[in-house]
Protein backbone atom coordinates (compact mmCIF):
# COMPACT_ATOMS: atom_id res chain seq x y z
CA UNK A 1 0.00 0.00 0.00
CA UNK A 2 0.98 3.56 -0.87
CA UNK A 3 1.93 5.33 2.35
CA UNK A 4 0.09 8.59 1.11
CA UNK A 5 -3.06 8.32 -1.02
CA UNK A 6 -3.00 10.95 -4.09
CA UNK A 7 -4.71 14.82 -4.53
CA UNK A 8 -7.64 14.63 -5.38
CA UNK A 9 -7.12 15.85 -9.18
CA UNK A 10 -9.62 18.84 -8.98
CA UNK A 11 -8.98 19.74 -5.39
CA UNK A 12 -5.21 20.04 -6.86
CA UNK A 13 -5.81 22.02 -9.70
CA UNK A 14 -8.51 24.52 -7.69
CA UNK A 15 -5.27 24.78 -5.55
CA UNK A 16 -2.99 25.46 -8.34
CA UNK A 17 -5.22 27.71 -9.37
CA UNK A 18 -5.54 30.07 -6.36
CA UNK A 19 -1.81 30.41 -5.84
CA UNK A 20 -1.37 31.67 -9.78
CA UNK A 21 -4.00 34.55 -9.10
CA UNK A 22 -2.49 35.65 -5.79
CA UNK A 23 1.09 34.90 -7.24
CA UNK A 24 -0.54 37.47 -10.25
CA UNK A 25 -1.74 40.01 -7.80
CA UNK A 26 0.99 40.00 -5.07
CA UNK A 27 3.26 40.44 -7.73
CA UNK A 28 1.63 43.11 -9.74
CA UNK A 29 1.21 45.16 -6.47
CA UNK A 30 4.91 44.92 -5.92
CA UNK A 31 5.66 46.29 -9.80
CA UNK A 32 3.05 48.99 -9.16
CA UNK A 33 4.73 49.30 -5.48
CA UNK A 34 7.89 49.68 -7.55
CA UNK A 35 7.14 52.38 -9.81
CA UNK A 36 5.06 54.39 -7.71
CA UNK A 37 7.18 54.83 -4.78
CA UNK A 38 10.63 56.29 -5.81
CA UNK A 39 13.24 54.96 -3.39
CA UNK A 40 16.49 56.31 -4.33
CA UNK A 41 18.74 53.49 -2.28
CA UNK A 42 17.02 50.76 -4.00
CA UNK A 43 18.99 51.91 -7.06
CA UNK A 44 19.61 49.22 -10.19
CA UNK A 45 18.29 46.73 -7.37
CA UNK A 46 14.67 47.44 -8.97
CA UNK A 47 15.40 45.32 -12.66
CA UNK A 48 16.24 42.48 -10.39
CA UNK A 49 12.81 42.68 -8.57
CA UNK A 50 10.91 43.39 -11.99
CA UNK A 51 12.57 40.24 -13.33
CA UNK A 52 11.53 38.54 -10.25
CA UNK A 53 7.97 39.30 -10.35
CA UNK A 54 8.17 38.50 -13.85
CA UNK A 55 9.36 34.87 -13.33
CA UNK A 56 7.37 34.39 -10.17
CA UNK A 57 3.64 34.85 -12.44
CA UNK A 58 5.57 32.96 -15.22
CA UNK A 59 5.96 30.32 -13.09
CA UNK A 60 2.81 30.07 -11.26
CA UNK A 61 0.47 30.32 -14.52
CA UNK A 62 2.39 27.41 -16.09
CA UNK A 63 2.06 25.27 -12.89
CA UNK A 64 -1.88 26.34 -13.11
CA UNK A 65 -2.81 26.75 -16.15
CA UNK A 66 -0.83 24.39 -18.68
CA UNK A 67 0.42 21.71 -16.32
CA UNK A 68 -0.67 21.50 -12.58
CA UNK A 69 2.06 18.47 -11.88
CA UNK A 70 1.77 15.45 -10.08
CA UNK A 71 4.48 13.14 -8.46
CA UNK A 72 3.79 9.99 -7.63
CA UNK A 73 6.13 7.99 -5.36
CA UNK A 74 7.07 4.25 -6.78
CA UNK A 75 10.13 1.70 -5.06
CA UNK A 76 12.93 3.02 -5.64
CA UNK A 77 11.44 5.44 -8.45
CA UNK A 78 9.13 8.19 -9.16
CA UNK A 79 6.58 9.05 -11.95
CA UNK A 80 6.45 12.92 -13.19
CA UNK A 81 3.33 13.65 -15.48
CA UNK A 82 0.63 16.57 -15.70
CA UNK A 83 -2.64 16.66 -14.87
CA UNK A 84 -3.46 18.45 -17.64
CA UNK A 85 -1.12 17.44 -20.62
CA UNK A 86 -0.52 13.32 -19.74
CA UNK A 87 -2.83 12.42 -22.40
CA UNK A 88 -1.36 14.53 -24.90
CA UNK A 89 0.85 12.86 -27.64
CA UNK A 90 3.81 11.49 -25.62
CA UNK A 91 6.25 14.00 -27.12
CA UNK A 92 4.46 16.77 -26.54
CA UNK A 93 3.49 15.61 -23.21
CA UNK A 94 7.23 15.39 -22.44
CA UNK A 95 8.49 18.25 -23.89
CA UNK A 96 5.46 19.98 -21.12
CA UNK A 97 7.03 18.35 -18.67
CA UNK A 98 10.74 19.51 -20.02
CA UNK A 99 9.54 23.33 -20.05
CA UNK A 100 7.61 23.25 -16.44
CA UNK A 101 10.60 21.51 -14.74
CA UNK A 102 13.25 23.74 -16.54
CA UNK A 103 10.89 27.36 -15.39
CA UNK A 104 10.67 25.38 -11.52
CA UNK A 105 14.45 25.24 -11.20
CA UNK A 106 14.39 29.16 -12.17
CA UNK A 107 13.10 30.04 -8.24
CA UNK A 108 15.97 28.75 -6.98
CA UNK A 109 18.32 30.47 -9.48
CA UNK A 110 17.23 33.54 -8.89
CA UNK A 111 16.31 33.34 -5.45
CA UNK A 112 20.50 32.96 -4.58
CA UNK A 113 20.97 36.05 -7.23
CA UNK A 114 18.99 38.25 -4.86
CA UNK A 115 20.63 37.41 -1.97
CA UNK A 116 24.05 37.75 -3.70
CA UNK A 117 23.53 40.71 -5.14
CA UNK A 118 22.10 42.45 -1.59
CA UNK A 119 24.62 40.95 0.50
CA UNK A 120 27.64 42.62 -2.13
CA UNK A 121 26.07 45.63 -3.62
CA UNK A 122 23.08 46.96 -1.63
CA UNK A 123 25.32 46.50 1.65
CA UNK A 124 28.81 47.62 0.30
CA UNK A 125 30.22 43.36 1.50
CA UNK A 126 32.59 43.73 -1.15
CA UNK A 127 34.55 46.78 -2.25
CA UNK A 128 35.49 45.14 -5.53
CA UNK A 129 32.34 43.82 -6.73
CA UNK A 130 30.14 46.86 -5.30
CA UNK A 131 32.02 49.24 -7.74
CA UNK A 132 30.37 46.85 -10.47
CA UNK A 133 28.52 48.78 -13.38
CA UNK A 134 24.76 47.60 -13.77
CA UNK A 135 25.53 46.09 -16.99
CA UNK A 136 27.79 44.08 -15.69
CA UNK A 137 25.18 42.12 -13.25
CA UNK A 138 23.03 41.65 -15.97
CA UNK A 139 25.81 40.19 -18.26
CA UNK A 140 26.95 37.77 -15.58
CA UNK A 141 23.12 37.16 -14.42
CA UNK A 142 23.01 35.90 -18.23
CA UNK A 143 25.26 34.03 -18.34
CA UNK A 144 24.66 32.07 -15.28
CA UNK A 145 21.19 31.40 -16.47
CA UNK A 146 22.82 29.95 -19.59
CA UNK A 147 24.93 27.91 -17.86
CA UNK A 148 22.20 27.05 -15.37
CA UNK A 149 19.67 26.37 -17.75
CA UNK A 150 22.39 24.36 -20.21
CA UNK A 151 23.19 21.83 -17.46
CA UNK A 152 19.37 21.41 -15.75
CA UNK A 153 18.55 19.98 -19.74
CA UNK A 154 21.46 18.19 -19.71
CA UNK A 155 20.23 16.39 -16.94
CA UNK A 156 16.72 16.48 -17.53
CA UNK A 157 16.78 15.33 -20.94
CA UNK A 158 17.73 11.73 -19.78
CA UNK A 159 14.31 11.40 -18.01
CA UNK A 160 12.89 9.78 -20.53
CA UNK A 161 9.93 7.45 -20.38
CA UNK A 162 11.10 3.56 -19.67
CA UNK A 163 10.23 1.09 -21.94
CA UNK A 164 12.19 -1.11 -20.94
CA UNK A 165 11.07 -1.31 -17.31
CA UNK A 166 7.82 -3.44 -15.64
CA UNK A 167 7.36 -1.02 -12.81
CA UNK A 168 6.52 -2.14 -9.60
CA UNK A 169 2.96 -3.89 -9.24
CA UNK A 170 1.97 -1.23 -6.62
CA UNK A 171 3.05 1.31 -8.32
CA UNK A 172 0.77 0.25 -11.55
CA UNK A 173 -1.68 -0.11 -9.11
CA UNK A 174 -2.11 2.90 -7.85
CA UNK A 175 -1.33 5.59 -11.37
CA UNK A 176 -4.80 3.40 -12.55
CA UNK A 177 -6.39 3.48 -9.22
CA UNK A 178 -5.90 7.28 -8.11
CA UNK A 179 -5.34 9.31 -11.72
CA UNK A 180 -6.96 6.73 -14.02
CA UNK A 181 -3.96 6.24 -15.97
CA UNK A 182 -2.85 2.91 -17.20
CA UNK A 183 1.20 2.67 -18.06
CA UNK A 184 1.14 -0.03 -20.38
CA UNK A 185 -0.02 2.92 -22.89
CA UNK A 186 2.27 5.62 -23.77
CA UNK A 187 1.28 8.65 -22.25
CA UNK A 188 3.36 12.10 -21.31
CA UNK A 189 5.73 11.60 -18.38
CA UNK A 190 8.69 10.83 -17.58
CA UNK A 191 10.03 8.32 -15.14
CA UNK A 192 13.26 8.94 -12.48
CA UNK A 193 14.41 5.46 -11.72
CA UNK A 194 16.89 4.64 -9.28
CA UNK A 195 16.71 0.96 -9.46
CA UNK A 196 15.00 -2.03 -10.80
CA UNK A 197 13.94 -4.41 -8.19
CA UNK A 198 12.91 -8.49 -9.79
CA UNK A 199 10.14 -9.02 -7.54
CA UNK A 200 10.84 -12.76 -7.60
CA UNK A 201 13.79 -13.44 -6.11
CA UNK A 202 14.60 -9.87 -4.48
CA UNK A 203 17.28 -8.89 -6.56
CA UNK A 204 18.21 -4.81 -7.37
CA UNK A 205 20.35 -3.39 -10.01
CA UNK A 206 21.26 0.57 -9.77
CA UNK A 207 20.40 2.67 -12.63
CA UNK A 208 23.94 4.71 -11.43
CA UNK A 209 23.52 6.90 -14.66
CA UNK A 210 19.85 8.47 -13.75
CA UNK A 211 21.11 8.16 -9.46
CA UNK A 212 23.89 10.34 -10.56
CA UNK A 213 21.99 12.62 -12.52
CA UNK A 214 19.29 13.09 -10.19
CA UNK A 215 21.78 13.49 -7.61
CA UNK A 216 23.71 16.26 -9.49
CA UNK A 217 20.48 18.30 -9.81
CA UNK A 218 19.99 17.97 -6.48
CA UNK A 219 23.29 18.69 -5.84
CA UNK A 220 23.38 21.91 -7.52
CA UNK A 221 20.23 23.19 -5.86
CA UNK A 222 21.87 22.51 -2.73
CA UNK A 223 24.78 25.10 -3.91
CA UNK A 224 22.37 27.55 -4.92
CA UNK A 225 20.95 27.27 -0.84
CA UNK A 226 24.92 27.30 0.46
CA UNK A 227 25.22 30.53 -1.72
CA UNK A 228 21.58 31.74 0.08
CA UNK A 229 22.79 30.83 3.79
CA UNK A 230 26.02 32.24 3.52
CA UNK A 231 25.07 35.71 2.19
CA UNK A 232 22.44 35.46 5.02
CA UNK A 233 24.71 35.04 6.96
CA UNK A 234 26.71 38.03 6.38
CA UNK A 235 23.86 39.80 6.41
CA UNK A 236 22.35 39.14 10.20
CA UNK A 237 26.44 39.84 10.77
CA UNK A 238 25.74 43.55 9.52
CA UNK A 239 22.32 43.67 10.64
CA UNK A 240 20.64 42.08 13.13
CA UNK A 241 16.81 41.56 11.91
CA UNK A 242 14.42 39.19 12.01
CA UNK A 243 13.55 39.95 8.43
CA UNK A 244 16.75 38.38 7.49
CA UNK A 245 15.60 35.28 9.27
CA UNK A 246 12.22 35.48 7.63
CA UNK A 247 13.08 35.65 4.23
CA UNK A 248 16.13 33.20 4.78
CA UNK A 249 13.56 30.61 6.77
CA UNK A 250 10.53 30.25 4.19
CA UNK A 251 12.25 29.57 0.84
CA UNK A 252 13.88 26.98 2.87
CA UNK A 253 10.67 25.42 4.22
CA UNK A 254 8.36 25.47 0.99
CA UNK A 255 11.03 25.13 -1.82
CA UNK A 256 14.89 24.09 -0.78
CA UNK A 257 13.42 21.26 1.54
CA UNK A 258 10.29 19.66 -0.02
CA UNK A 259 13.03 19.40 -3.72
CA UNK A 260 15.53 17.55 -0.96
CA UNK A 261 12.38 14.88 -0.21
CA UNK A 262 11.23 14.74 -3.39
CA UNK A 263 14.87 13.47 -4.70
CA UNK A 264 15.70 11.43 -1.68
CA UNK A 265 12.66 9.87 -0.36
CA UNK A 266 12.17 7.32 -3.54
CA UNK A 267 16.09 6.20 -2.47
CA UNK A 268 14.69 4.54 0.60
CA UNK A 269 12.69 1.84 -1.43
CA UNK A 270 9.63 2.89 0.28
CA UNK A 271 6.08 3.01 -1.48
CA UNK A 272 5.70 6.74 -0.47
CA UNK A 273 2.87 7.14 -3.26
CA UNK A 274 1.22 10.53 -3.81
CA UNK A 275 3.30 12.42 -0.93
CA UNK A 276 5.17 13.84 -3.92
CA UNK A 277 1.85 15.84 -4.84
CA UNK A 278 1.70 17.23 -1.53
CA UNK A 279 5.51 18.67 -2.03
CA UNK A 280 4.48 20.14 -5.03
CA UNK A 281 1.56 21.64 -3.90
CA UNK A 282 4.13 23.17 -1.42
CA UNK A 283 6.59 24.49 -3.98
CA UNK A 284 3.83 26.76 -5.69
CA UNK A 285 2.72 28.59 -2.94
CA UNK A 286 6.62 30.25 -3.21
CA UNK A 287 6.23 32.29 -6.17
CA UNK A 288 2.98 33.86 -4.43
CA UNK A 289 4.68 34.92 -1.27
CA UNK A 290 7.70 35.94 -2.45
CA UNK A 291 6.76 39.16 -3.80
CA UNK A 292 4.90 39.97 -0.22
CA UNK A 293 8.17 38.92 1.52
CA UNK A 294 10.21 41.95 -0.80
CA UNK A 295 7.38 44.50 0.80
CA UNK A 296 7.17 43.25 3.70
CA UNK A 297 11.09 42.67 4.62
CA UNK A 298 12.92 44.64 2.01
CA UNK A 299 11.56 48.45 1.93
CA UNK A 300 9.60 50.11 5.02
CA UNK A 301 8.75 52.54 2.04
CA UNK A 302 6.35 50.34 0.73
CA UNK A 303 4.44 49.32 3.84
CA UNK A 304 3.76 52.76 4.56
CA UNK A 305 2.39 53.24 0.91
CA UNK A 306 0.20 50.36 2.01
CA UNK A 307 -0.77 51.89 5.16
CA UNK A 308 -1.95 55.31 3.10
CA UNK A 309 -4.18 53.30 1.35
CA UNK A 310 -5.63 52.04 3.53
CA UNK A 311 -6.02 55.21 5.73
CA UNK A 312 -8.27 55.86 2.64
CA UNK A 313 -10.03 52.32 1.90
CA UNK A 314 -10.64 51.05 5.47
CA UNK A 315 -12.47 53.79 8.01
CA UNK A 316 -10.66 53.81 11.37
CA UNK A 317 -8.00 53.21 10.16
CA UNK A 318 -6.01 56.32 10.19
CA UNK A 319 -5.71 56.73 14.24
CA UNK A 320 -4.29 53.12 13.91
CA UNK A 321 -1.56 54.22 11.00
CA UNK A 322 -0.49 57.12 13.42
CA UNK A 323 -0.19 55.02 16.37
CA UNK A 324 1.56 52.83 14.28
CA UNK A 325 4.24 55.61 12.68
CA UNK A 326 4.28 57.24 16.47
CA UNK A 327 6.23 53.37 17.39
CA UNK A 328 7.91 53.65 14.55
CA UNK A 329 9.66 56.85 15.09
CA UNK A 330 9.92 56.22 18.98
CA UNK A 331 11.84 52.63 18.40
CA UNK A 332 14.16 53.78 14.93
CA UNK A 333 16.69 55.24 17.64
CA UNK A 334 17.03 51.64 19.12
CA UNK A 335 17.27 49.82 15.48
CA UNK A 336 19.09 51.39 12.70
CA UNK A 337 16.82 49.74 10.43
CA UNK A 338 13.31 48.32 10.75
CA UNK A 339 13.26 46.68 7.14
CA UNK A 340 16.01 44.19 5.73
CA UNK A 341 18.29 45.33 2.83
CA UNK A 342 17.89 48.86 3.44
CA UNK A 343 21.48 49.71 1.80
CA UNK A 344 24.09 52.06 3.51
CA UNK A 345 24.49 54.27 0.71
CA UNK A 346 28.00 55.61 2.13
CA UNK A 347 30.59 54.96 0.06
């Protein structure tokens, strides 16, 4: 028996669903945050947050829209297919599969770029890479996602459906059972198989090719979190904030850590089932928080742009702003800053 029985299809689209519209709105009220409140420090810092936003409803309107993905747990293997686009034509199906997993990966690319490029230029860590022209962050920032992008298809591209595999009984048992899908018929997926176990006698072979690959993915994920921690690091050195914490903690919890237990779980030889879905489900809820994490954390500029509004919007609201601003101004002698990232612009 599967450990975990699978998402209800529907219930995990309607999911996939709300995330891409407040993913779309939490990100279009940081843009409009953006361009409406002029905050001089924040300097070339912005095109980083535009691209951000960008990516962030990118990603969330492919997971939603095209194909809301499902991962379901096998022995020693794990089955990657969409909800929407497995009974395509197998190629195209695939190639889905190809484009959703390659935009995924982005978060974690660019998540480590912002914390790089706060920790060196926004905070003066580094004399020699602060006196960096603009132009110079993008060319590197492209050619990182080149190089990024180049080896997550190199890797990727071996995930190709097994025909020459009998997949475990249970696992058979359970794609028909829970998603109606029977794998003796081609259909678009791919499967990441660490090992073929003969049911018979109890023997294993390692599939060391697709454990390596797998592994390297994983592998450079994990990087891309060192990278994260340590510029974190330096940061709650400089400036002790629980904002630094905050926005350190959550991409950890709903994107570094479910990846980790989505790679490493299926090692154990355990029929974990549909627990994969549930990961997934965690993943996309990441590209709509992260844009309230850069108001929230990054400029006190913006909050108080929110606060106006509502001043206006919501009655009563005013005498709780300026009670608000009042602890504000009493408490800024005791913290230099009250936001994170808020750059010493002193040369």
């Amino acid at each position: 028996m599967s450990m975990v029985e699978a998402v209800d299809p529907h219930s995990h689209m309607v999911f996939n669903y709300v995330m891409a519209v407040v993913s779309l709105f939490s990100n279009l009220l940081l843009v409009f945050l953006v361009k409406r409140v002029k905050v001089v420090a924040m300097g070339s810092y912005i095109i980083l947050i535009y691209v951000s936003a960008v990516m962030d409803v990118v990603i969330a309107l492919s997971n939603a829209i095209v194909i809301p993905v499902n991962i379901h747990m096998g022995k020693y293997s794990f089955v990657v297919f969409g909800v929407g686009t497995w009974n395509w034509p197998a190629l195209p199906g695939l190639v889905s599969i190809y484009v959703f997993d390659l935009l995924f990966y982005q978060t974690f690319a660019i998540l480590s770029y912002h914390f790089v490029y706060r920790y060196v230029v926004l905070l003066r860590a580094s004399s020699l890479m602060a006196r960096l022209e603009m132009w110079h962050w993008i060319f590197m920032g492209i050619v990182f996602e080149i190089f990024f992008n180049a080896v997550m298809t190199f890797f990727i591209s071996h995930y190709e459906p097994r025909t020459d595999w009998e997949p475990d009984v249970q696992l058979v048992k359970d794609m028909f059972t829970f998603y109606g899908i029977n794998m003796s018929r081609p259909f678009g997926h791919f499967h990441v198989v660490y090992a073929e176990v003969d049911d018979s006698d109890g023997t294993m072979a390692w599939n060391w090719p697709i454990v390596i690959y797998t592994l390297s993915i994983l592998a450079l994920i994990a990087m891309l979190g060192v990278v994260m921690l340590l510029c974190a690091k330096g940061v709650l050195t400089m400036m002790k904030s629980l904002s630094a914490v905050i926005q350190t903690v959550v991409p950890l919890v709903i994107s570094f850590i479910p990846v980790g237990c989505l790679v490493l779980l299926p090692l154990t030889g355990s029929q974990f089932g549909a627990l994969g879905n549930y990961l997934m489900s965690i993943t996309t809820v990441y590209p709509s928080l992260d844009p309230l994490l850069l108001i929230i954390c990054v400029q006190r500029c913006y909050r108080r742009k929110i606060y106006s509004w509502c001043e206006v919007v919501i009655p009563g609201h005013r005498r709780i702003s300026k009670v608000s601003n009042m602890s504000q101004f009493h408490t800024h002698k005791k913290s230099r800053s009250a936001s994170l990232f808020v750059p010493n612009t002193a040369r």
